[in-house]
N, C-alpha and C. Protein backbone atom coordinates (compact mmCIF):
# COMPACT_ATOMS: atom_id res chain seq x y z
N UNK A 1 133.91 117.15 68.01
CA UNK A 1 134.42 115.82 68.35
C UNK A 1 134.45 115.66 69.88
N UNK A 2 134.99 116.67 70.59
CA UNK A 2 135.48 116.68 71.93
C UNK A 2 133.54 116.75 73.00
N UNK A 3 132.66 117.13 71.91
CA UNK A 3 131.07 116.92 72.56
C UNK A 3 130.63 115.67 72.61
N UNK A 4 130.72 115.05 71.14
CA UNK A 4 130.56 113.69 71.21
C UNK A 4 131.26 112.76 71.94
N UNK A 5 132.26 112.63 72.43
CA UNK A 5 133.38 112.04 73.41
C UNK A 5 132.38 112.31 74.92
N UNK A 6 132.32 113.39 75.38
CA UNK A 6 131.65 114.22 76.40
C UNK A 6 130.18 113.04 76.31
N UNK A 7 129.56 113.01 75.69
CA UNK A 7 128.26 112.78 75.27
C UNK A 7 128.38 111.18 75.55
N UNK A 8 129.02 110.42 75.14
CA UNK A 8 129.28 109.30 74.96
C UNK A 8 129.22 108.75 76.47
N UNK A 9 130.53 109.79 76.68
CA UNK A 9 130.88 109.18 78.23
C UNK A 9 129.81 109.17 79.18
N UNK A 10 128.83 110.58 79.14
CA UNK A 10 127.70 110.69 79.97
C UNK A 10 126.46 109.51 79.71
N UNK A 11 126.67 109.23 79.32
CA UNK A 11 125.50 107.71 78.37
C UNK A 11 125.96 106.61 79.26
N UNK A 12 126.86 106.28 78.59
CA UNK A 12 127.71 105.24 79.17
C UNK A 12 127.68 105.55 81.22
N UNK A 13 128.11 106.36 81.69
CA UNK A 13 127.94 106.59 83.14
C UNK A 13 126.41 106.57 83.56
N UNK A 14 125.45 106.58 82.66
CA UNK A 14 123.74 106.59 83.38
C UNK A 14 123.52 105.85 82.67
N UNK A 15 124.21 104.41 81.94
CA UNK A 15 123.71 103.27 82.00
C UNK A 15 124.42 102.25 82.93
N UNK A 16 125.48 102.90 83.35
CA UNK A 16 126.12 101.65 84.50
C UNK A 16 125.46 102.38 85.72
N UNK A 17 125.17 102.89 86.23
CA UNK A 17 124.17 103.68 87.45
C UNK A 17 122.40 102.99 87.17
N UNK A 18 121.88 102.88 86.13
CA UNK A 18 121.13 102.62 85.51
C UNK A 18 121.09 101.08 86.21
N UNK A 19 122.40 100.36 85.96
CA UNK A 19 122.30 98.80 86.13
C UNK A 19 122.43 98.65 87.17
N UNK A 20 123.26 99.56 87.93
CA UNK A 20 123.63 99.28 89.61
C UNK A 20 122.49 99.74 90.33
N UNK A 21 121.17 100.27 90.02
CA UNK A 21 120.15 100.43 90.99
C UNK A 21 119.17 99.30 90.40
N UNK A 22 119.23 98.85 89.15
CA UNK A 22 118.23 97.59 88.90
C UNK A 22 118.58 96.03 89.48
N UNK A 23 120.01 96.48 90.00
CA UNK A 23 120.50 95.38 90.99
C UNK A 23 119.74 95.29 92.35
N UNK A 24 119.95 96.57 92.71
CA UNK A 24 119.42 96.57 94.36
C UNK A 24 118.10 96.17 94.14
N UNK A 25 117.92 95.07 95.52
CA UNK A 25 116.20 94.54 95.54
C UNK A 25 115.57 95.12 96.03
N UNK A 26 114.30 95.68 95.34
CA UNK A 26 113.32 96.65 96.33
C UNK A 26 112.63 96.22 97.18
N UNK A 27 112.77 94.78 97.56
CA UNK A 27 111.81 94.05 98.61
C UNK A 27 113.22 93.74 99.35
N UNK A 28 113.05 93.94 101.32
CA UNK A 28 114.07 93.45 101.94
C UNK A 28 113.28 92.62 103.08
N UNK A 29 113.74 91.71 103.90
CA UNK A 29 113.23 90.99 104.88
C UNK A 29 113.99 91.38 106.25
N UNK A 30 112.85 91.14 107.37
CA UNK A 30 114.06 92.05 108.85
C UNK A 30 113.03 90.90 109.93
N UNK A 31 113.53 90.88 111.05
CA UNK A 31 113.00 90.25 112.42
C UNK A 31 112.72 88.74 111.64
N UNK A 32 113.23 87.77 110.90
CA UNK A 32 112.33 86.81 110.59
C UNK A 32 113.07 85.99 112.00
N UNK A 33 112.07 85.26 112.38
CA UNK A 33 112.41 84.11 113.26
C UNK A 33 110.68 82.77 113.11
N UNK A 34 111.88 81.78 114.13
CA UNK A 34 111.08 80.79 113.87
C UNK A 34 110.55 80.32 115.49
N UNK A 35 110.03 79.10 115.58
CA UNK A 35 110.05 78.46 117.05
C UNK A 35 110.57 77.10 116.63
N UNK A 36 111.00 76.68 118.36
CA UNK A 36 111.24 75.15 118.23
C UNK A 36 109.94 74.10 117.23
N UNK A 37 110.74 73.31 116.30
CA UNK A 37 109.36 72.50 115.65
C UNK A 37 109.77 71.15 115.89
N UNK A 38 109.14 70.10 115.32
CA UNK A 38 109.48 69.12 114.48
C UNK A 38 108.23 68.46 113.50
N UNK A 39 108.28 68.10 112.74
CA UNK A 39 108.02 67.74 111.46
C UNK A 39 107.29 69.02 110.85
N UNK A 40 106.77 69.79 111.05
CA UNK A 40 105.74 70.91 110.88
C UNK A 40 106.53 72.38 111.28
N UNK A 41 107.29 73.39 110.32
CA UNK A 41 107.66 74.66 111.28
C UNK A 41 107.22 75.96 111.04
N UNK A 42 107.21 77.16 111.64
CA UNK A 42 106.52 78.33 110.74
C UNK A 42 107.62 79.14 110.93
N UNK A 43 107.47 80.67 109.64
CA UNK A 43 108.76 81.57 110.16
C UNK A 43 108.03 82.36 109.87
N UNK A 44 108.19 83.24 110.87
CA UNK A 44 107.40 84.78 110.81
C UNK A 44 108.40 85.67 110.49
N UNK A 45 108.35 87.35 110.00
CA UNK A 45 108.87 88.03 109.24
C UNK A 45 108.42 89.42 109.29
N UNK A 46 109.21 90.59 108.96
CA UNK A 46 108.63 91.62 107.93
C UNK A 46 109.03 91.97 106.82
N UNK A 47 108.14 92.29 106.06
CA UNK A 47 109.11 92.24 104.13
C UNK A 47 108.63 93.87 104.08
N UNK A 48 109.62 94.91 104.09
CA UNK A 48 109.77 95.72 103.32
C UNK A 48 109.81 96.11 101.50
N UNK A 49 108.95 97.05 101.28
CA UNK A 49 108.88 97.35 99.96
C UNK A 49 109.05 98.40 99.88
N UNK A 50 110.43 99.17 99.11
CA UNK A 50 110.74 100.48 98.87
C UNK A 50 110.16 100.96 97.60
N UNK A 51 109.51 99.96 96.47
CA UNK A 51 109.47 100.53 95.47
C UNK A 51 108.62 100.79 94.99
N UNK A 52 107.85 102.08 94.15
CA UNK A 52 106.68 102.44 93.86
C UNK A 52 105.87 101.73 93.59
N UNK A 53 105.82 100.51 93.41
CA UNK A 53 105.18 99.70 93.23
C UNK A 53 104.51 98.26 93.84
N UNK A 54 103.65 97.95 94.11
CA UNK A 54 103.57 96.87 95.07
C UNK A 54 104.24 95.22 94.32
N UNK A 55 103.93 94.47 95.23
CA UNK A 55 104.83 93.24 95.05
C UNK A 55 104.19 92.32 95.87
N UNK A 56 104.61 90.75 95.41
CA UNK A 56 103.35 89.65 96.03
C UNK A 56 105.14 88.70 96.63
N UNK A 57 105.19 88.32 97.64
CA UNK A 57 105.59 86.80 97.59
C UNK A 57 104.71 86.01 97.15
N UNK A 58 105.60 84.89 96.60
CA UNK A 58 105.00 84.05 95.70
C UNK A 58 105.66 82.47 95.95
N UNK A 59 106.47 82.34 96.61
CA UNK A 59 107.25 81.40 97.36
C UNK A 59 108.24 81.50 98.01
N UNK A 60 109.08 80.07 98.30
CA UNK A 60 109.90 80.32 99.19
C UNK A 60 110.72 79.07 99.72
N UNK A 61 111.94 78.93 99.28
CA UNK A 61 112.89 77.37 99.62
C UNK A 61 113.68 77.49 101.08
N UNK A 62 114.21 76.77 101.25
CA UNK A 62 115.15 76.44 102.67
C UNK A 62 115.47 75.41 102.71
N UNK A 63 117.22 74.81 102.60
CA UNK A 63 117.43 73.51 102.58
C UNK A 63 116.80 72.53 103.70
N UNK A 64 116.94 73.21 105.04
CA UNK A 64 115.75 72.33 106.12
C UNK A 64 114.22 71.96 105.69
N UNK A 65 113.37 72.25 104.59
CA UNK A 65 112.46 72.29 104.53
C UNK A 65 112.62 71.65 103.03
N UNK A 66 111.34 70.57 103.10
CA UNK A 66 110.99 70.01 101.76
C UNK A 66 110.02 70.41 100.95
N UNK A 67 109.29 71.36 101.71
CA UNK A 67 108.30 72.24 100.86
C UNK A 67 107.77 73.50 101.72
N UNK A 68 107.93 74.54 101.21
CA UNK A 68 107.41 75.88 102.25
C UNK A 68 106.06 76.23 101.41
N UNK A 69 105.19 76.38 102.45
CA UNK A 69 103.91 76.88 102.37
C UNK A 69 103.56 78.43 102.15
N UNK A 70 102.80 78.84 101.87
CA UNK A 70 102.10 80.41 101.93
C UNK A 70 100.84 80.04 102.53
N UNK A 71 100.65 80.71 104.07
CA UNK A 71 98.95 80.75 104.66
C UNK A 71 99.14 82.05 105.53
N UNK A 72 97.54 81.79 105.62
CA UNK A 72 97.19 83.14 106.46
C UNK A 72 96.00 82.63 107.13
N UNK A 73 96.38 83.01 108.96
CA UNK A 73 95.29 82.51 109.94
C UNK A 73 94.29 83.78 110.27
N UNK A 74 93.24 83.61 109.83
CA UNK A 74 92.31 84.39 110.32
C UNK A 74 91.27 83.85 111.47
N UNK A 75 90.47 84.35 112.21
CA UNK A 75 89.89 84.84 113.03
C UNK A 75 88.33 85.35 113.05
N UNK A 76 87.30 84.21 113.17
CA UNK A 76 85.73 84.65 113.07
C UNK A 76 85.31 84.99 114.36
N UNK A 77 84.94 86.28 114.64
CA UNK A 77 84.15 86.16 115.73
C UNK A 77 82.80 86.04 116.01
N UNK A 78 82.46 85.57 116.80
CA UNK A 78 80.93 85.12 116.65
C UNK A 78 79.79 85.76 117.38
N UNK A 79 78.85 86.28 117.10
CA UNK A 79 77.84 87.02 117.77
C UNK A 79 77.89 87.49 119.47
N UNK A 80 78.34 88.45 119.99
CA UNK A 80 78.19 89.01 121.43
C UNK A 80 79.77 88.79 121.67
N UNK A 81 80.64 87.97 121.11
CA UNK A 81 82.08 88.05 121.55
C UNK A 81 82.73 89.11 121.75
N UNK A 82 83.42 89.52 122.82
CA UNK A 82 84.48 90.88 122.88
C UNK A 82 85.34 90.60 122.66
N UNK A 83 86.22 91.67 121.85
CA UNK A 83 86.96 92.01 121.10
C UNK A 83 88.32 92.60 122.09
N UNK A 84 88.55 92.43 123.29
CA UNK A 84 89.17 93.10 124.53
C UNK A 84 90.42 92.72 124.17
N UNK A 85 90.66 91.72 123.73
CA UNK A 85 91.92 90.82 123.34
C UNK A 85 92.15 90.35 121.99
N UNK A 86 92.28 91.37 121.29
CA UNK A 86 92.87 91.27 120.17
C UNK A 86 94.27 90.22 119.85
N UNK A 87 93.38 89.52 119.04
CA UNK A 87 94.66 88.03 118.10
C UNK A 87 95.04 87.27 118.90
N UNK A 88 94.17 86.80 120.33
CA UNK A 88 94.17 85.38 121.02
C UNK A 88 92.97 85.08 120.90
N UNK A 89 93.10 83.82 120.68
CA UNK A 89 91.60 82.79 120.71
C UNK A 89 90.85 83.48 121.94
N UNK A 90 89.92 83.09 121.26
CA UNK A 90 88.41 83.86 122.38
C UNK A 90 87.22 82.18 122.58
N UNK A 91 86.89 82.06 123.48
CA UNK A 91 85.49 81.36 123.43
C UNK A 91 84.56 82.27 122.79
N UNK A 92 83.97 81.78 122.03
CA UNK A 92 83.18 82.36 120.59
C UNK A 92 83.68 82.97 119.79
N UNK A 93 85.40 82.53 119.21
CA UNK A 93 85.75 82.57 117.80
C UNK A 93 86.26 81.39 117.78
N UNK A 94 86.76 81.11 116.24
CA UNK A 94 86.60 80.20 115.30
C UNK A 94 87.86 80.63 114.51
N UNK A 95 89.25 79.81 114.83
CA UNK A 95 90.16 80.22 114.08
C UNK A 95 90.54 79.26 113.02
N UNK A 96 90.81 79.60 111.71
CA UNK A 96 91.31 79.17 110.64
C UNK A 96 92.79 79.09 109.55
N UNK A 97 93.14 78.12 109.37
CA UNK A 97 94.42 78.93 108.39
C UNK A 97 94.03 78.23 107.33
N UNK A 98 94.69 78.86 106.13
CA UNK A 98 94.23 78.48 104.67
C UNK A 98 96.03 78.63 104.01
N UNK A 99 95.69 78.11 103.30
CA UNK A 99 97.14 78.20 102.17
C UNK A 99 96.65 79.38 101.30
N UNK A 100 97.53 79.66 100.92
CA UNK A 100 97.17 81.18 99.96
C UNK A 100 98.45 81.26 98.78
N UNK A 101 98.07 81.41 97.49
CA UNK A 101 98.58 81.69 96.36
C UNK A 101 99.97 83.07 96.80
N UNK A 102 99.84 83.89 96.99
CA UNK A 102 100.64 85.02 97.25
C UNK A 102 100.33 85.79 98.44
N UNK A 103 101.35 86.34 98.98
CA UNK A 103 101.20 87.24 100.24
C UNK A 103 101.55 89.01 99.67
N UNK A 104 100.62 90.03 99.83
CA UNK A 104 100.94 91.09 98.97
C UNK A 104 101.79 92.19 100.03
N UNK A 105 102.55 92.76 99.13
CA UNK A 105 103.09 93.83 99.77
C UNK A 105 103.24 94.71 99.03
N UNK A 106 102.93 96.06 99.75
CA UNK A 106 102.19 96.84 99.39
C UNK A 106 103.50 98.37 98.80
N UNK A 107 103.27 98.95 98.10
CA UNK A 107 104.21 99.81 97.48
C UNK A 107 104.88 100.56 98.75
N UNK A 108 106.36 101.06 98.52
CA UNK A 108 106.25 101.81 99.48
C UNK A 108 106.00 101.16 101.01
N UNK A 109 105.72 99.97 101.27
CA UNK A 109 104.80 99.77 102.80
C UNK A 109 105.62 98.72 103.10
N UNK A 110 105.01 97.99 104.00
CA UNK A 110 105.54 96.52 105.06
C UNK A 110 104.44 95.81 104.73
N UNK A 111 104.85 94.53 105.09
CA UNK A 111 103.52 93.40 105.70
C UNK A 111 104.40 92.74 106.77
N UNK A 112 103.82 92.38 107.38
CA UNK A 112 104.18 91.10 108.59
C UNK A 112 103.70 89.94 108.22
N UNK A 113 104.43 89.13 108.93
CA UNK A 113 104.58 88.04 108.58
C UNK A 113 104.06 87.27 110.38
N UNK A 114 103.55 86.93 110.95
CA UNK A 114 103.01 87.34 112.15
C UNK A 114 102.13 85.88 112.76
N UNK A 115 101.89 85.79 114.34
CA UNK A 115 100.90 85.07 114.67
C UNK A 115 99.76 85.37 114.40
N UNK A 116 98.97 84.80 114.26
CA UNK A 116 97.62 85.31 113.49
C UNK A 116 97.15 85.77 112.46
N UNK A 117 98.32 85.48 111.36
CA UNK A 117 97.98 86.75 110.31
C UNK A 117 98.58 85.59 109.08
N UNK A 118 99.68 86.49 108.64
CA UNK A 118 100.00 85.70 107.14
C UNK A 118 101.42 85.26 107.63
N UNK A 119 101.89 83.67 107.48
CA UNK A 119 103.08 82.90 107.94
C UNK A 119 103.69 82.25 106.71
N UNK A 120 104.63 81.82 107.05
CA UNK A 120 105.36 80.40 106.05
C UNK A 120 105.11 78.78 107.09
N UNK A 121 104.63 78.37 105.99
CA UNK A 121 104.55 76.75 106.83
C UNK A 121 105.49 75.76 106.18
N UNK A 122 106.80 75.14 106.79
CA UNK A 122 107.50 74.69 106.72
C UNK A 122 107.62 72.65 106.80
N UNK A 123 107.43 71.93 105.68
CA UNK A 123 107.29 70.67 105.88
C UNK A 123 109.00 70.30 106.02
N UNK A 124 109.42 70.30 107.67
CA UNK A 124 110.84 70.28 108.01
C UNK A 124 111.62 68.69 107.79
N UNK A 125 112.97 69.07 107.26
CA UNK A 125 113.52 67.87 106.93
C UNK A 125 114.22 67.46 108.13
N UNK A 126 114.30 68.09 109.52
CA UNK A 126 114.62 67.96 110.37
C UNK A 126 114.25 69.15 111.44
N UNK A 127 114.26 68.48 112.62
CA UNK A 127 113.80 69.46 113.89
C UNK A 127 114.47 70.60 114.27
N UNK A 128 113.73 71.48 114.43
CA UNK A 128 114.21 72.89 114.60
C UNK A 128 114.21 73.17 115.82
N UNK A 129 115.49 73.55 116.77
CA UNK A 129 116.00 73.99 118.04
C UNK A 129 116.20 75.32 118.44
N UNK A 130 115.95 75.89 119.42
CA UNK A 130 116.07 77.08 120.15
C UNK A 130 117.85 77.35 119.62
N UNK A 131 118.17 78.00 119.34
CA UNK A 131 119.87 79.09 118.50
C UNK A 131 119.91 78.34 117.11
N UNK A 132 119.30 77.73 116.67
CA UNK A 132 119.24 77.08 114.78
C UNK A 132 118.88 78.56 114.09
N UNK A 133 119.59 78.44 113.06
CA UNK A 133 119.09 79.55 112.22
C UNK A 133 118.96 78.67 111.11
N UNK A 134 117.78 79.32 110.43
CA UNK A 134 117.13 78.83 109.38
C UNK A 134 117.36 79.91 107.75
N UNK A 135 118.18 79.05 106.99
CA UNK A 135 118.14 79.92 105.83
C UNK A 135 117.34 79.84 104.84
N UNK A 136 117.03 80.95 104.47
CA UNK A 136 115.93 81.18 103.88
C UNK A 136 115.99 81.87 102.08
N UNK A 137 115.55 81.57 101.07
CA UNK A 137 115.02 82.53 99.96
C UNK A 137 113.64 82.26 99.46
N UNK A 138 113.35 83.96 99.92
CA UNK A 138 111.80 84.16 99.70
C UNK A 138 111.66 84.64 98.17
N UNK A 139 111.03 84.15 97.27
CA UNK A 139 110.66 84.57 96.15
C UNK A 139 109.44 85.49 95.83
N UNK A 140 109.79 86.84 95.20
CA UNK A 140 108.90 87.83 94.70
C UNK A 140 108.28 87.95 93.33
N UNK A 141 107.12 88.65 92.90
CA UNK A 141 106.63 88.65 92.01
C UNK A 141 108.05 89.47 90.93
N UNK A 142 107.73 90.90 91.33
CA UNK A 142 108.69 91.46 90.89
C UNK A 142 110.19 91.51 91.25
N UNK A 143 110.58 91.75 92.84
CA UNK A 143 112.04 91.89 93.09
C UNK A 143 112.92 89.99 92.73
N UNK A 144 112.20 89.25 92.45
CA UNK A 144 112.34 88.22 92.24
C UNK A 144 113.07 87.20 93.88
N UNK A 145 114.33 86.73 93.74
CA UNK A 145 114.82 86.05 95.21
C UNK A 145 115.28 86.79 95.92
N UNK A 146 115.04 86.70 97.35
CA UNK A 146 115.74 87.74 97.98
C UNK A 146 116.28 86.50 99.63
N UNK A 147 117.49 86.38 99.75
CA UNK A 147 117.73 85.64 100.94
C UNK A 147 117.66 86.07 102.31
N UNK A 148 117.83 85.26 102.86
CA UNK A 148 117.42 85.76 104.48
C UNK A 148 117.71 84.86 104.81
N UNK A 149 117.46 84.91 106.75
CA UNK A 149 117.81 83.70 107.59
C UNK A 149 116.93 84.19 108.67
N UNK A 150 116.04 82.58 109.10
CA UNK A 150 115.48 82.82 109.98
C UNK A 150 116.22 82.29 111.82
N UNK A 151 115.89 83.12 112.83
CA UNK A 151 116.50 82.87 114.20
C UNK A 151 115.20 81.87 114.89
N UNK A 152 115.81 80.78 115.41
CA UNK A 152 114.57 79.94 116.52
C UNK A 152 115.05 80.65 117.38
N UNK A 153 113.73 81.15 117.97
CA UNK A 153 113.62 81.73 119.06
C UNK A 153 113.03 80.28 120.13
N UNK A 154 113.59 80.37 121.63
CA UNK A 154 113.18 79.85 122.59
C UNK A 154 111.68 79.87 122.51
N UNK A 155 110.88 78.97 123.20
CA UNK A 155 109.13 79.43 123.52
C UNK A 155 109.40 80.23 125.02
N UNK A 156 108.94 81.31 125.13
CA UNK A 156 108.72 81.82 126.63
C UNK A 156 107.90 81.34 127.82
C-alpha cells in the first residue's frame, strides 16, 4: 500500500514539472527596437530558440499598428560590384523587400531581425517618437504568442 501511495505521488510530481516546463516559451525576443516613423514603421529584433526544434514566426499584433507585416530586404549585386561594404547600398546593386509568409528560426539558434535582412513592417495608427515604446506580440508556429516591447531609438 505504502508503494502505491509512493508511486502515485511520484506521477503526480512529473506531471506538474511536466506542465511547468510546457509553460515556459522556447522562443524569447531581446534588443527589439524601432525608429522614429509616421504612417509606415519597422521593428527590428533577435528571437531566440532554445528548443530542439526549429520554429517560424508567423505574425504579429501591436495596439499602435493596424496591421504588422513579415518582409525581408535583400540585396542583388550586379556584375564587377565590390563587396567592401557589406549591407549598404552600393552603385551596382539593386535592393528589394518582399513580404514573406514566415520568418524561420532555427533549433537551438537566433535569427535577427535586422537592416537589410528580415523586419516587421508596421501600418502605424499613430507616429512613433524617439523614448515610445512599442508593445509588441509576436506569434510562433510552435511556441505560439510570445510578448515583447519594442524601444524607438533616436536616428543618429
Amino acid at each position: 500500500m505504502m508503494l502505491r501511495v509512493l508511486w502515485i505521488l511520484f506521477f503526480v510530481a512529473g506531471l506538474r514539472s511536466l506542465a511547468a516546463a510546457e509553460t515556459l516559451p522556447a522562443v524569447s525576443v531581446t534588443d527589439a527596437w524601432s525608429r522614429p516613423a509616421t504612417g509606415t514603421g519597422v521593428i527590428y529584433a533577435t528571437l531566440h530558440n532554445t528548443a530542439a526544434v526549429p520554429d517560424r514566426l508567423i505574425g504579429a499584433s501591436s495596439p499602435l499598428a493596424r496591421h504588422i507585416g513579415l518582409h525581408e530586404t535583400s540585396e542583388m549585386k550586379m556584375p564587377g560590384m565590390s563587396s567592401s561594404m557589406a549591407n549598404m547600398p552600393m552603385p551596382g546593386s539593386m535592393t528589394s523587400m518582399k513580404s514573406v509568409s514566415s520568418i524561420p528560426v532555427p533549433a537551438r539558434g537566433t535569427t535577427s531581425l535586422a537592416p537589410g535582412g528580415y523586419h516587421l513592417m508596421l501600418d502605424l495608427r499613430r507616429d512613433l517618437k524617439a523614448g515610445d515604446v512599442v508593445p509588441l506580440r509576436l506569434h510562433f508556429a510552435r511556441a505560439g504568442w510570445v510578448k515583447t516591447s519594442a524601444q524607438v531609438r533616436p536616428i543618429r
